[in-house]
N, C-alpha and C. Protein backbone atom coordinates (compact mmCIF):
# COMPACT_ATOMS: atom_id res chain seq x y z
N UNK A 1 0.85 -1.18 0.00
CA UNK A 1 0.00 0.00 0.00
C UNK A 1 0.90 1.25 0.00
N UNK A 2 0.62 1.89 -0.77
CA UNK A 2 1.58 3.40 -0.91
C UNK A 2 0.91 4.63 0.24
N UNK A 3 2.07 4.43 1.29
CA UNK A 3 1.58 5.49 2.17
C UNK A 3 2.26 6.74 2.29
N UNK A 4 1.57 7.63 3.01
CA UNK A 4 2.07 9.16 2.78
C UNK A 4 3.31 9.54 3.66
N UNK A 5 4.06 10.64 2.74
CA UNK A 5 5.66 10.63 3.36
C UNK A 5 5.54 11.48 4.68
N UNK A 6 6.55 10.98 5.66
CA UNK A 6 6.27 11.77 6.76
C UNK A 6 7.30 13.38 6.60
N UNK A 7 7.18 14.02 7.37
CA UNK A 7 7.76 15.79 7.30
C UNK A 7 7.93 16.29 8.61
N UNK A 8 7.74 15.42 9.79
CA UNK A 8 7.71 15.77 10.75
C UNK A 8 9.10 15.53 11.35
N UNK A 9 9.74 16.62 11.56
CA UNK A 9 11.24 16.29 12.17
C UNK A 9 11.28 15.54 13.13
N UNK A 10 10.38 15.53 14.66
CA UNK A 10 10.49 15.36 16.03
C UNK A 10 9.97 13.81 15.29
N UNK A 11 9.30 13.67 14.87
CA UNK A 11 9.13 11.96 14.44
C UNK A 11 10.03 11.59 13.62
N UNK A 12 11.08 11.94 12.63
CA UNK A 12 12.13 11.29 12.01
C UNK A 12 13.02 11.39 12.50
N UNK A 13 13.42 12.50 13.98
CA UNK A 13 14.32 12.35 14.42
C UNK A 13 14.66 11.42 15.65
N UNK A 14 13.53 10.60 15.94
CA UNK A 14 13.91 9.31 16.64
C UNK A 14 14.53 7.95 16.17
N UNK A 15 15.31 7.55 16.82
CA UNK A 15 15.89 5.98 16.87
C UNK A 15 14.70 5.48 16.41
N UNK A 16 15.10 4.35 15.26
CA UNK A 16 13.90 3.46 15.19
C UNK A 16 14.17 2.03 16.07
N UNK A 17 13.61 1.13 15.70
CA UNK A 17 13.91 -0.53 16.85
C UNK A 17 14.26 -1.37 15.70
N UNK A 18 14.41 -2.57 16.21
CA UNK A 18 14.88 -3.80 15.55
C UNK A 18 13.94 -4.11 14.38
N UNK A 19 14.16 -4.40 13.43
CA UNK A 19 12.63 -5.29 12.91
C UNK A 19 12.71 -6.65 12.84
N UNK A 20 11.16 -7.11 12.84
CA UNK A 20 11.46 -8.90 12.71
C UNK A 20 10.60 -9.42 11.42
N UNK A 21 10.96 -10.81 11.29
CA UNK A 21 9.70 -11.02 10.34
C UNK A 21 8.46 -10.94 10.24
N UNK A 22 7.92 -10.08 11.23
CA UNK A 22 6.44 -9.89 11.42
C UNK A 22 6.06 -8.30 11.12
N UNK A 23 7.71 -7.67 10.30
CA UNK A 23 7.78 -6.39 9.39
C UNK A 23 8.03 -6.39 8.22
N UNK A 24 7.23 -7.33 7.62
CA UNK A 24 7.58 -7.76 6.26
C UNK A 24 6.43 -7.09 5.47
N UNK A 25 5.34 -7.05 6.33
CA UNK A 25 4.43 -5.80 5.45
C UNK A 25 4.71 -4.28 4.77
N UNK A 26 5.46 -3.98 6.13
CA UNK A 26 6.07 -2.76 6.17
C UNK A 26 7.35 -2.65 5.19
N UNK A 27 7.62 -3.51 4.90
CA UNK A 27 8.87 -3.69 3.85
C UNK A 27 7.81 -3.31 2.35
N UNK A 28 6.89 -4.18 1.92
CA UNK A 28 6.31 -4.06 1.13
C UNK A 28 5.38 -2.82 1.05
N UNK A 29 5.18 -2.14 1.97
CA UNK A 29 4.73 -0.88 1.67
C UNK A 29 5.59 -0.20 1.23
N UNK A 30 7.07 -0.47 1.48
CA UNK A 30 7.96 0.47 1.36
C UNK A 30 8.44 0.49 -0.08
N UNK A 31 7.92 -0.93 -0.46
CA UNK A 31 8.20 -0.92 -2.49
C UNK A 31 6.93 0.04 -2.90
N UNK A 32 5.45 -0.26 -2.11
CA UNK A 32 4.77 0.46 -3.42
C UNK A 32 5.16 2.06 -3.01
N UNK A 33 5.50 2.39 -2.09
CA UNK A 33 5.46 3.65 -1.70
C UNK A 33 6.97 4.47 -2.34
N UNK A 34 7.53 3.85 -2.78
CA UNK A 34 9.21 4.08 -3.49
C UNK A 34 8.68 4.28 -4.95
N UNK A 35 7.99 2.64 -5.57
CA UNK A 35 7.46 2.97 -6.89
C UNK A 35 6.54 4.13 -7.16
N UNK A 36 5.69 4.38 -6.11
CA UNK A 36 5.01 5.81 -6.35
C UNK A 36 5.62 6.66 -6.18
N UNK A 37 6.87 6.83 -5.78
CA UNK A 37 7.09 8.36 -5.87
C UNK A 37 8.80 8.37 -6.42
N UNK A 38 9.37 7.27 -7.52
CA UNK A 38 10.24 6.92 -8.32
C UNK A 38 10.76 7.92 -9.00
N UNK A 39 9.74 8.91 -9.37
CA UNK A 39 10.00 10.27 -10.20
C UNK A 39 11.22 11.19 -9.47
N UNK A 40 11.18 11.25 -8.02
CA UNK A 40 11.35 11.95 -7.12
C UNK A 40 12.51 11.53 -5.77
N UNK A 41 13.08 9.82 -5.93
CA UNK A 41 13.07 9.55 -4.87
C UNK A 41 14.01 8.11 -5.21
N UNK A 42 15.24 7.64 -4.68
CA UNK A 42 15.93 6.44 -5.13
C UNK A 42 15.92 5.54 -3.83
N UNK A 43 15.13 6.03 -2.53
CA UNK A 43 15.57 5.21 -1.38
C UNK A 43 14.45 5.64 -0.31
N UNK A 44 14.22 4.74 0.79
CA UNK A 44 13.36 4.95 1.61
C UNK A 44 13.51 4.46 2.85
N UNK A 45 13.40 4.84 4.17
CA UNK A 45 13.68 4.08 5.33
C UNK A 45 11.74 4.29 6.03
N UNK A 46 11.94 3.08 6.43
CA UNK A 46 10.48 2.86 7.41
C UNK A 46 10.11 4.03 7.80
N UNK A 47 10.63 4.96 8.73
CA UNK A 47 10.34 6.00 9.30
C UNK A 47 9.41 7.12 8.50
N UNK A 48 10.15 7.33 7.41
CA UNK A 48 9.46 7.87 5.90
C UNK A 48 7.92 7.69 5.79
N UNK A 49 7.50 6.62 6.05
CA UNK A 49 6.17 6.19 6.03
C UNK A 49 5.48 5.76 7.41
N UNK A 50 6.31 6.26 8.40
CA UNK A 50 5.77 6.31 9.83
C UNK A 50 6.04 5.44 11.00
N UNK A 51 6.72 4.73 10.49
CA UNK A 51 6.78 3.23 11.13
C UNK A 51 8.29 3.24 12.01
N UNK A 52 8.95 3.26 12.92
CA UNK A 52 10.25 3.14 13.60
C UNK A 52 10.48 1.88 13.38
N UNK A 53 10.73 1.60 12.74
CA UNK A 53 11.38 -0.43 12.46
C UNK A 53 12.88 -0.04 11.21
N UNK A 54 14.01 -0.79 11.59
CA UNK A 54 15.43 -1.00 10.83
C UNK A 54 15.11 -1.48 9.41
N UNK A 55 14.10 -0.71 8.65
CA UNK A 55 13.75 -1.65 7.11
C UNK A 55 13.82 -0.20 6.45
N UNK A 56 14.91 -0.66 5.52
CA UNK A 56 15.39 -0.02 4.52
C UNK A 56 14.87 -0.19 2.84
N UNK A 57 14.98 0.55 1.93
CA UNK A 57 14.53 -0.23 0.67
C UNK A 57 15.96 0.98 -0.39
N UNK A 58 16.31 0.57 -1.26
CA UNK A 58 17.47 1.24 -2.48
C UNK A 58 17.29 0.58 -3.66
N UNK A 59 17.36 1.64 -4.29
CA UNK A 59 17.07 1.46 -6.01
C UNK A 59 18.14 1.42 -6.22
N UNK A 60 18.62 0.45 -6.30
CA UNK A 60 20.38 -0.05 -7.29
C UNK A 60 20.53 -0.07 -8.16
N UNK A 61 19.72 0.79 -9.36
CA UNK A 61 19.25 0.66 -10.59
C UNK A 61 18.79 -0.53 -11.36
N UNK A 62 19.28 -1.37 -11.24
CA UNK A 62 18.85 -2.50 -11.65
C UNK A 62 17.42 -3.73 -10.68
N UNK A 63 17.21 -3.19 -9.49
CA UNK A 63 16.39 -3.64 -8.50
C UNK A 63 16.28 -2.75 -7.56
N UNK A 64 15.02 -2.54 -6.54
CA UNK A 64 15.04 -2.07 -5.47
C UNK A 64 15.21 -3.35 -4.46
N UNK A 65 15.85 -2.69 -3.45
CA UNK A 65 16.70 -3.88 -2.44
C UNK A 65 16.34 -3.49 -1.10
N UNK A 66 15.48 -4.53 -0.51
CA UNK A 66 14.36 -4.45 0.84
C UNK A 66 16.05 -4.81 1.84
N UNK A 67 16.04 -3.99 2.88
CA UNK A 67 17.28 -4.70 4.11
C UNK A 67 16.73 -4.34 4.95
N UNK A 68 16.54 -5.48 5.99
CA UNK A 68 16.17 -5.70 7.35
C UNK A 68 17.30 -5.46 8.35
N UNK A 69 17.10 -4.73 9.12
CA UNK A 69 18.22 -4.60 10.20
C UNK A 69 19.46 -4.31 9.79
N UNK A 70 20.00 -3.11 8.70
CA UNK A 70 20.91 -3.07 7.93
C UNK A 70 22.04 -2.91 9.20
N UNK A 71 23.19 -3.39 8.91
CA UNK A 71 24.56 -2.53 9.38
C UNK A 71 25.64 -2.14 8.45
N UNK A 72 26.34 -1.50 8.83
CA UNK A 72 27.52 -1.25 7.60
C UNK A 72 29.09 -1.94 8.54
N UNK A 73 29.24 -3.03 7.91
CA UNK A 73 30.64 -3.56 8.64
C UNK A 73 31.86 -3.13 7.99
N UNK A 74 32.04 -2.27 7.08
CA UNK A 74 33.18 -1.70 6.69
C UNK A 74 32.96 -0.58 5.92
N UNK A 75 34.08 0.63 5.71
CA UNK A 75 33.67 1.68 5.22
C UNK A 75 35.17 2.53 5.04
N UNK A 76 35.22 2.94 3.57
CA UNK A 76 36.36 3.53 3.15
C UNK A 76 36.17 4.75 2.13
N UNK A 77 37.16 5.23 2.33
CA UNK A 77 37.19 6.51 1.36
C UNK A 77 36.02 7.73 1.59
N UNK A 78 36.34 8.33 2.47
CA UNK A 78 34.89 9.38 2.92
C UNK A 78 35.45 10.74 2.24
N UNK A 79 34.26 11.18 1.56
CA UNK A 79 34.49 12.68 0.60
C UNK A 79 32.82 13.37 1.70
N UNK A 80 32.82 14.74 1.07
CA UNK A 80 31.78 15.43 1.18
C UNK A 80 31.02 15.50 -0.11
N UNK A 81 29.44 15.73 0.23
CA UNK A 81 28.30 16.00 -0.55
C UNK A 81 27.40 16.72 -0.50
N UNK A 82 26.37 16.77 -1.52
CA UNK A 82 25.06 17.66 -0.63
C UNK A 82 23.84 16.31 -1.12
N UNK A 83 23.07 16.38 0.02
CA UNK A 83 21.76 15.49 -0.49
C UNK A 83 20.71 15.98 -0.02
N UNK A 84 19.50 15.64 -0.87
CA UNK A 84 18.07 16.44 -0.58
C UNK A 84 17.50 14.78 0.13
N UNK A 85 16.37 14.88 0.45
CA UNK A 85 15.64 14.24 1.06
C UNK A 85 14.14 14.07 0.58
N UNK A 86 13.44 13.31 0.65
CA UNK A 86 12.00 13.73 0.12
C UNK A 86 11.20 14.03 0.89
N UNK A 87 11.80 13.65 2.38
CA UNK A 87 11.15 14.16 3.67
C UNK A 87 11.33 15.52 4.27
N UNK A 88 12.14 15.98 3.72
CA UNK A 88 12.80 17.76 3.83
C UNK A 88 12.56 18.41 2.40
N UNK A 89 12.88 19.59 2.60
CA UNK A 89 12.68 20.42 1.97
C UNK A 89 14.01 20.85 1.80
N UNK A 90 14.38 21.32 0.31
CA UNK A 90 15.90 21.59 0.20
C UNK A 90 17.08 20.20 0.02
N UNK A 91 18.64 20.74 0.21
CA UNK A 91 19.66 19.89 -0.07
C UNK A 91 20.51 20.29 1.44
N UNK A 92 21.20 19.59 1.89
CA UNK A 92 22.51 19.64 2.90
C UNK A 92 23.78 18.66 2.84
N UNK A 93 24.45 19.40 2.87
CA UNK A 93 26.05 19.21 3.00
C UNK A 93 26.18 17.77 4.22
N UNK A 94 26.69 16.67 3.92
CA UNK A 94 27.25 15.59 4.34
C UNK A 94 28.27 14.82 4.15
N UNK A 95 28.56 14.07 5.40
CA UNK A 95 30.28 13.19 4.66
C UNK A 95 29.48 11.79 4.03
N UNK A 96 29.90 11.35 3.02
CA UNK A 96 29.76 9.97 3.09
C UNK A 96 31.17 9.59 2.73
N UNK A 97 30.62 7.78 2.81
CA UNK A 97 32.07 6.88 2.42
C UNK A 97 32.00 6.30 0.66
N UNK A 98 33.08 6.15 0.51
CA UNK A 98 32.46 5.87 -0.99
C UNK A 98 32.36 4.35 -1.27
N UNK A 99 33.04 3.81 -0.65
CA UNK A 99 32.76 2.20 -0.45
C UNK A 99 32.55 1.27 0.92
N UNK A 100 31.55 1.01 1.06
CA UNK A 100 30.88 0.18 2.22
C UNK A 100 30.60 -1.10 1.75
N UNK A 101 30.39 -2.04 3.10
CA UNK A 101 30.00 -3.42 3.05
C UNK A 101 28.97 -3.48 3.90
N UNK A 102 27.68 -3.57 3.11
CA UNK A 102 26.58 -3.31 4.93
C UNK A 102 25.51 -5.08 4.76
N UNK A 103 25.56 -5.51 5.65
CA UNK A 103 25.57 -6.49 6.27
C UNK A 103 24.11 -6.63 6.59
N UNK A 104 23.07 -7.46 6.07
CA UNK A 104 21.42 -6.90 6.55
C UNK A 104 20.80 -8.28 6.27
N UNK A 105 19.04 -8.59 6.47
CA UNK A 105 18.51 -9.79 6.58
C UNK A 105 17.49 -9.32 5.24
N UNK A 106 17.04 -10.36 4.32
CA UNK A 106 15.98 -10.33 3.21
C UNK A 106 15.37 -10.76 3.65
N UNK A 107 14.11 -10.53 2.61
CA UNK A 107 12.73 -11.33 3.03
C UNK A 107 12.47 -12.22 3.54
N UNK A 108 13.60 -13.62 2.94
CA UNK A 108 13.70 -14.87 3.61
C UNK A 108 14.46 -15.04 5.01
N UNK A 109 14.84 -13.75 5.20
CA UNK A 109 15.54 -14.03 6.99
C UNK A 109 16.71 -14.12 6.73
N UNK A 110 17.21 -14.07 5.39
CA UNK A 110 18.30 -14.46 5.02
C UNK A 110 19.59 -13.99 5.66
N UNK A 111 20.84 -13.56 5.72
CA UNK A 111 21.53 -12.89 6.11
C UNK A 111 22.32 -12.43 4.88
N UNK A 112 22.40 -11.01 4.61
CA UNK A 112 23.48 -11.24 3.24
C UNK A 112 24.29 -10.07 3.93
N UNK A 113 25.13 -10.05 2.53
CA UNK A 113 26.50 -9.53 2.49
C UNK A 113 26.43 -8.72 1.36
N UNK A 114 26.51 -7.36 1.27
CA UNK A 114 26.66 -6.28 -0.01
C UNK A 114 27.37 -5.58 -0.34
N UNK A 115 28.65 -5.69 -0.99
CA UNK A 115 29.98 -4.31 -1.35
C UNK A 115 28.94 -3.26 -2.35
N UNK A 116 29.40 -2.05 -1.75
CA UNK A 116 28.74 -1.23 -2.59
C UNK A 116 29.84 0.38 -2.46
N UNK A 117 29.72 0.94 -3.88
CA UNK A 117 30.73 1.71 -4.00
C UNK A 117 29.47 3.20 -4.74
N UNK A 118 30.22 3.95 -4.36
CA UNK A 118 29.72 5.09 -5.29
C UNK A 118 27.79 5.94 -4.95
N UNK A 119 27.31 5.75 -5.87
CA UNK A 119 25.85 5.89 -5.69
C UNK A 119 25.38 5.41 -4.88
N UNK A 120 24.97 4.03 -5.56
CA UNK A 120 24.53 2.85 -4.32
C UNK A 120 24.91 3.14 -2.79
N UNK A 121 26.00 3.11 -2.51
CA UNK A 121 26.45 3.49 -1.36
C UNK A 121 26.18 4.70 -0.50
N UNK A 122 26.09 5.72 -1.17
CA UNK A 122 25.58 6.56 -0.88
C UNK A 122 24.32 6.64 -0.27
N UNK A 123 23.42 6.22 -1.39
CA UNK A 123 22.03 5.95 -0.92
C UNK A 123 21.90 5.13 0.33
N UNK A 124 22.61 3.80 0.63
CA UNK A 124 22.47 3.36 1.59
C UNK A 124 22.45 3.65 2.87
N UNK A 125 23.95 4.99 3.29
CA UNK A 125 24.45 5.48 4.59
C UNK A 125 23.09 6.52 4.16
N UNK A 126 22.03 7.42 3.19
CA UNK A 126 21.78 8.01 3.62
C UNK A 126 19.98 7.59 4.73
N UNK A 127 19.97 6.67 3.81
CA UNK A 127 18.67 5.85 4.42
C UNK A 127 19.05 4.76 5.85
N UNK A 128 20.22 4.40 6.14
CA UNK A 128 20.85 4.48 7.05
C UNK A 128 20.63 5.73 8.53
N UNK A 129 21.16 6.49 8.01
CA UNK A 129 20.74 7.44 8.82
C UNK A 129 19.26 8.23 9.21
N UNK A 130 18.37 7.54 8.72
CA UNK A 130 16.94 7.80 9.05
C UNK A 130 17.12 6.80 10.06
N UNK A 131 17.48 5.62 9.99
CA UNK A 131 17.01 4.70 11.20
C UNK A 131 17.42 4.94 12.53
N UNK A 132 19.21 5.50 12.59
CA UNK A 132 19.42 6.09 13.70
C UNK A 132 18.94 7.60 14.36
N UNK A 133 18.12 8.22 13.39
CA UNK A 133 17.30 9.58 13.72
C UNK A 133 18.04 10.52 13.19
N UNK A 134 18.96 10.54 12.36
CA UNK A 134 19.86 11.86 11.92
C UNK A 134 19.26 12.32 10.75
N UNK A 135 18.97 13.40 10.79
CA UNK A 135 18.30 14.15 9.49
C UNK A 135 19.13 14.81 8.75
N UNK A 136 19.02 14.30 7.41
CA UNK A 136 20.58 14.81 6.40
C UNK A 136 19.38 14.93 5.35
């Protein structure tokens, strides 16, 4: 179900919690709610659509990629940027890394493993940082 984006700082700026497999709905809202607003938008964290749960979703161009409980276990090469948000208004100045390994569970509970360099990466630490409450 494509739900509406949140704008409320004091609610995106909280910690979200763990998620389990009984947030797998919420994952799937988070595809139709990405595909609806695709024009506008390469990434989404739970919070976005209201929910405090660790479920991430990234358009890797070639797929959007649901991660449960993401972490990032390695991280190299950090430059500065500016990124907009679809939950803000405007662009701001941030560090990212340009190559990460972030470490997260799929649909199936799975556990995987993801090198990601450049874009991709990007997108990840920034939807990343919705889950820990930092507004970039």
């Amino acid at each position: 179900m494509v739900k509406e984006i949140i704008r409320d700082v004091f609610f995106l700026g909280q910690k979200s919690e763990p998620a389990t497999k009984a947030d797998q709905q919420v994952a799937r809202d988070l595809q139709d709610t990405l595909s609806a607003n695709r024009d506008r938008c390469v990434g989404m964290a739970a919070n976005m659509i209201g929910v405090k749960k660790n479920i991430i979703i990234v358009n890797m161009g070639f797929a959007d990629v649901v991660m449960f409980n993401p972490v990032l276990v390695s991280k190299n090469g950090i430059y500065e940027t500016e990124e907009g948000c679809l939950s803000l208004e405007g662009v701001r100045k941030t560090k990212r890394y340009r190559e990460i390994e972030v470490e997260y569970y799929d649909f199936d509970w799975k556990k995987q493993r993801l090198k990601l360099k450049d874009w991709p990466a990007q997108i990840v630490q920034h939807e990343m940082d919705h889950l820990s409450g930092k507004i970039i």
